[in-house]
N, C-alpha and C. Protein backbone atom coordinates (compact mmCIF):
# COMPACT_ATOMS: atom_id res chain seq x y z
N UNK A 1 -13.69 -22.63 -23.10
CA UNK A 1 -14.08 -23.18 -21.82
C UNK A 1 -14.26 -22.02 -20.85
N UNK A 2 -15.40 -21.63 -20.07
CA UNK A 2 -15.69 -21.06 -18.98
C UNK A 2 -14.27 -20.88 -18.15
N UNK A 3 -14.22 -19.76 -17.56
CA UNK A 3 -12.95 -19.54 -16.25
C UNK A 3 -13.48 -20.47 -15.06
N UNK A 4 -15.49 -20.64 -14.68
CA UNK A 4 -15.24 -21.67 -13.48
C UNK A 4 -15.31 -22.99 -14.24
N UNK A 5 -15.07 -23.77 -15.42
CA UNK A 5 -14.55 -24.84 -15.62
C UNK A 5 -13.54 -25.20 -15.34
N UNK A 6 -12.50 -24.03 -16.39
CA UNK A 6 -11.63 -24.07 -16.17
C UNK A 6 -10.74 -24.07 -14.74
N UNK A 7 -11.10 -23.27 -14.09
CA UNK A 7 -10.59 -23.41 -12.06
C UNK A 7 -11.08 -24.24 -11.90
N UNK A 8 -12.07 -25.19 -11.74
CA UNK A 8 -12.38 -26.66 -11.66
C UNK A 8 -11.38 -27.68 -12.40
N UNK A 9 -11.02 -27.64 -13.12
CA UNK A 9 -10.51 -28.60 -13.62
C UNK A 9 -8.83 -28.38 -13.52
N UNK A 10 -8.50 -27.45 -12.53
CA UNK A 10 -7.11 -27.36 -12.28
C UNK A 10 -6.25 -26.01 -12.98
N UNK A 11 -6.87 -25.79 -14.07
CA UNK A 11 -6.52 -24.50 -14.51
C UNK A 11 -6.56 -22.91 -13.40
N UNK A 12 -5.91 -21.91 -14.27
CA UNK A 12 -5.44 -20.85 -13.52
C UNK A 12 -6.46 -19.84 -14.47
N UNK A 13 -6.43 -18.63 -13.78
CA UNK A 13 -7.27 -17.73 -14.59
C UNK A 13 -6.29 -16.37 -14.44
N UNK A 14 -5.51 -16.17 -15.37
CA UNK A 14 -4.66 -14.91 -15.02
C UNK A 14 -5.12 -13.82 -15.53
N UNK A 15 -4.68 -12.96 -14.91
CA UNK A 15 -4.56 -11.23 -15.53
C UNK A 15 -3.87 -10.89 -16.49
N UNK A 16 -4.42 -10.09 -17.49
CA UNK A 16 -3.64 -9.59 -18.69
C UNK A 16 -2.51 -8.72 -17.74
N UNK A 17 -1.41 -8.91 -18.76
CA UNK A 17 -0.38 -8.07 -17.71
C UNK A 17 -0.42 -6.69 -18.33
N UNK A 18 -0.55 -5.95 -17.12
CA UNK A 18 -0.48 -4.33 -17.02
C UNK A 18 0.76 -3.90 -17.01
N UNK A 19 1.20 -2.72 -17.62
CA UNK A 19 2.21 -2.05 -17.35
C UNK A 19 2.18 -1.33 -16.00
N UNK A 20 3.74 -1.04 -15.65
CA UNK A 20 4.03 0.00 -14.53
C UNK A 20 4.42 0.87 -14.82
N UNK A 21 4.61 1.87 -13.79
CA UNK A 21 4.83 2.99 -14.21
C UNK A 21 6.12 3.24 -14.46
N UNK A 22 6.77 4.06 -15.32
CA UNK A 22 8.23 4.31 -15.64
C UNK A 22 9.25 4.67 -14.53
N UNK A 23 8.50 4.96 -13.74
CA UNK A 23 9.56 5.35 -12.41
C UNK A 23 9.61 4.49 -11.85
N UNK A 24 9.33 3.15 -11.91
CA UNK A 24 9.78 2.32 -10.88
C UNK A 24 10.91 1.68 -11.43
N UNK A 25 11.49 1.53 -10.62
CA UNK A 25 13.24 1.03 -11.18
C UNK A 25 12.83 -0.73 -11.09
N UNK A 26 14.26 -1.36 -11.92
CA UNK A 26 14.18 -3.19 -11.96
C UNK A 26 13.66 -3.89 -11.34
N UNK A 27 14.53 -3.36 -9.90
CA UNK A 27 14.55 -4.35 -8.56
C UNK A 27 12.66 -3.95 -8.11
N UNK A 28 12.33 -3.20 -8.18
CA UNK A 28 11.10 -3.46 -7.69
C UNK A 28 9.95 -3.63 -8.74
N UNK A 29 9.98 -3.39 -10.18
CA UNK A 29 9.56 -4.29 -11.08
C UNK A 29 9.33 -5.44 -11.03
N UNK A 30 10.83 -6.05 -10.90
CA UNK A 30 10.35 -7.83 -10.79
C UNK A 30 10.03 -8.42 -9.37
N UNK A 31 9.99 -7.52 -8.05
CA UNK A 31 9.36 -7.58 -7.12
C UNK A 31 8.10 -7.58 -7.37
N UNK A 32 7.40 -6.72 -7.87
CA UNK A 32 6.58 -6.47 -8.25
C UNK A 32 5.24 -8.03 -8.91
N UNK A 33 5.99 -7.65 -10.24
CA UNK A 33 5.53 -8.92 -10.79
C UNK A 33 5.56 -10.56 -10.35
N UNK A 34 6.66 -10.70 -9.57
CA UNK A 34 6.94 -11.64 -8.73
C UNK A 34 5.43 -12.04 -7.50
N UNK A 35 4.96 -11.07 -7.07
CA UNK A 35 4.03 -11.00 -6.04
C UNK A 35 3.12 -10.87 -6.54
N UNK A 36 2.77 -10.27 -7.38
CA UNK A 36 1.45 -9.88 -8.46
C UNK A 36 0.46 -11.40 -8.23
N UNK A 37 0.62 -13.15 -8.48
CA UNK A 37 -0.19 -13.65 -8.50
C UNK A 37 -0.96 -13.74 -7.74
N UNK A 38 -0.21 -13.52 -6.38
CA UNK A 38 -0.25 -14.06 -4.89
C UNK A 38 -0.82 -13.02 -4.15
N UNK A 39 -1.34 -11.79 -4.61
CA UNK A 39 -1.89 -10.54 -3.76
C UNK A 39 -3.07 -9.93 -4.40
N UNK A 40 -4.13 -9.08 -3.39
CA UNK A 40 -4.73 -8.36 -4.83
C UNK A 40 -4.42 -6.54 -3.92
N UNK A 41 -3.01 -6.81 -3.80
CA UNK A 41 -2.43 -5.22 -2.92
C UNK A 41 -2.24 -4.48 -4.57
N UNK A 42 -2.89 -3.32 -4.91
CA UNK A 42 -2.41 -2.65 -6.01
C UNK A 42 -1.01 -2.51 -5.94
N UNK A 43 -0.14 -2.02 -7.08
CA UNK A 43 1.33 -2.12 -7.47
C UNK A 43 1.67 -0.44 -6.78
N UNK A 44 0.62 0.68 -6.89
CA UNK A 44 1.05 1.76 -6.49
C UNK A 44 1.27 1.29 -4.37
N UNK A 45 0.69 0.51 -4.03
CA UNK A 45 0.84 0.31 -2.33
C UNK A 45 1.89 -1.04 -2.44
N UNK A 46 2.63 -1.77 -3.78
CA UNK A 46 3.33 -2.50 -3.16
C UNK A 46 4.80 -1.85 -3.09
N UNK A 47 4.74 -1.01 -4.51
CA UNK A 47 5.80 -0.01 -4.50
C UNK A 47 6.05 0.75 -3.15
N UNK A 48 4.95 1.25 -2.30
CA UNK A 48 4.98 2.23 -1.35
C UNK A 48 5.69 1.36 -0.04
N UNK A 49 5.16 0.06 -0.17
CA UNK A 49 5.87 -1.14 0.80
C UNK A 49 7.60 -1.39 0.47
N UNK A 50 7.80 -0.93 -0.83
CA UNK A 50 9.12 -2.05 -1.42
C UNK A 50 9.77 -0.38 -0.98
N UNK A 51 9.44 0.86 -1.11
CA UNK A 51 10.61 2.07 -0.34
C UNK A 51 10.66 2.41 0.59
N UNK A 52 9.62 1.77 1.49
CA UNK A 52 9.61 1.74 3.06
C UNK A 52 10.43 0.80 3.76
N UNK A 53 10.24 -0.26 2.81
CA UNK A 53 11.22 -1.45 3.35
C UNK A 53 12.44 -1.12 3.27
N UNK A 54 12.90 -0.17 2.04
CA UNK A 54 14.30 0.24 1.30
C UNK A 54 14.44 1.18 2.35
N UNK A 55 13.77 2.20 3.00
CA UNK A 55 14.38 2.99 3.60
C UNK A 55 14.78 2.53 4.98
N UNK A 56 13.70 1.65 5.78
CA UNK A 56 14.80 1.21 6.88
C UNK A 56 15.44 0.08 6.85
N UNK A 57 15.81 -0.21 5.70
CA UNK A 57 17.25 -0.43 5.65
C UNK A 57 18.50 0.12 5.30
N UNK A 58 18.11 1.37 5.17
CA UNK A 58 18.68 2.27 4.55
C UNK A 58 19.76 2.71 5.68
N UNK A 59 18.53 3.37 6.68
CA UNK A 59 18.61 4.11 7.73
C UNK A 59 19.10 3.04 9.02
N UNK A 60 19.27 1.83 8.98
CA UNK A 60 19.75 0.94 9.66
C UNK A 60 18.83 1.68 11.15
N UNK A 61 17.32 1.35 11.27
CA UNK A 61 16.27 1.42 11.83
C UNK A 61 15.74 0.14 12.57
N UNK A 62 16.01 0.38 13.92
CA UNK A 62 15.70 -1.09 14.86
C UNK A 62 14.31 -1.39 14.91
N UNK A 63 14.33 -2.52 15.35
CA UNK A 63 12.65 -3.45 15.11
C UNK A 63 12.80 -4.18 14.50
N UNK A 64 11.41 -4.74 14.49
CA UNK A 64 10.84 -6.13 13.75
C UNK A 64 9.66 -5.24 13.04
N UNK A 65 9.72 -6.36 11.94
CA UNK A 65 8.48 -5.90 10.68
C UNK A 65 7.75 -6.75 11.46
N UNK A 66 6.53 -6.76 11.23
CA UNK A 66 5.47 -7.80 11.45
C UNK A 66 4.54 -7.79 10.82
């Protein structure tokens, strides 16, 4: 069946899953993959989001994300 049948008729059309790179540790692995359906942000800029986020919290850094 075609992918636009298939998305017509309620079906999903996924991505073969890619590997990451070895340096990324668990917690942002399954961050990672977790967000993967729902974005089309590459994994090298969500990683760059998930140690920015890690660092001010790190650094206990005032503000709001937005």
């Amino acid at each position: 069946m075609p992918a636009r049948a298939a998305r017509s008729l309620g079906g999903r059309r996924t991505r073969p899953p890619r590997s990451l790179p070895s340096h990324y540790d668990e917690a942002a692995v399954r961050t990672i993959m977790q967000v993967r359906p729902r974005t089309m942000t590459s994994h090298w800029k969500l990683f760059g989001l998930i140690l920015a986020t890690r660092y001010i919290q790190a650094h206990d850094i005032p503000g709001e994300i937005i």
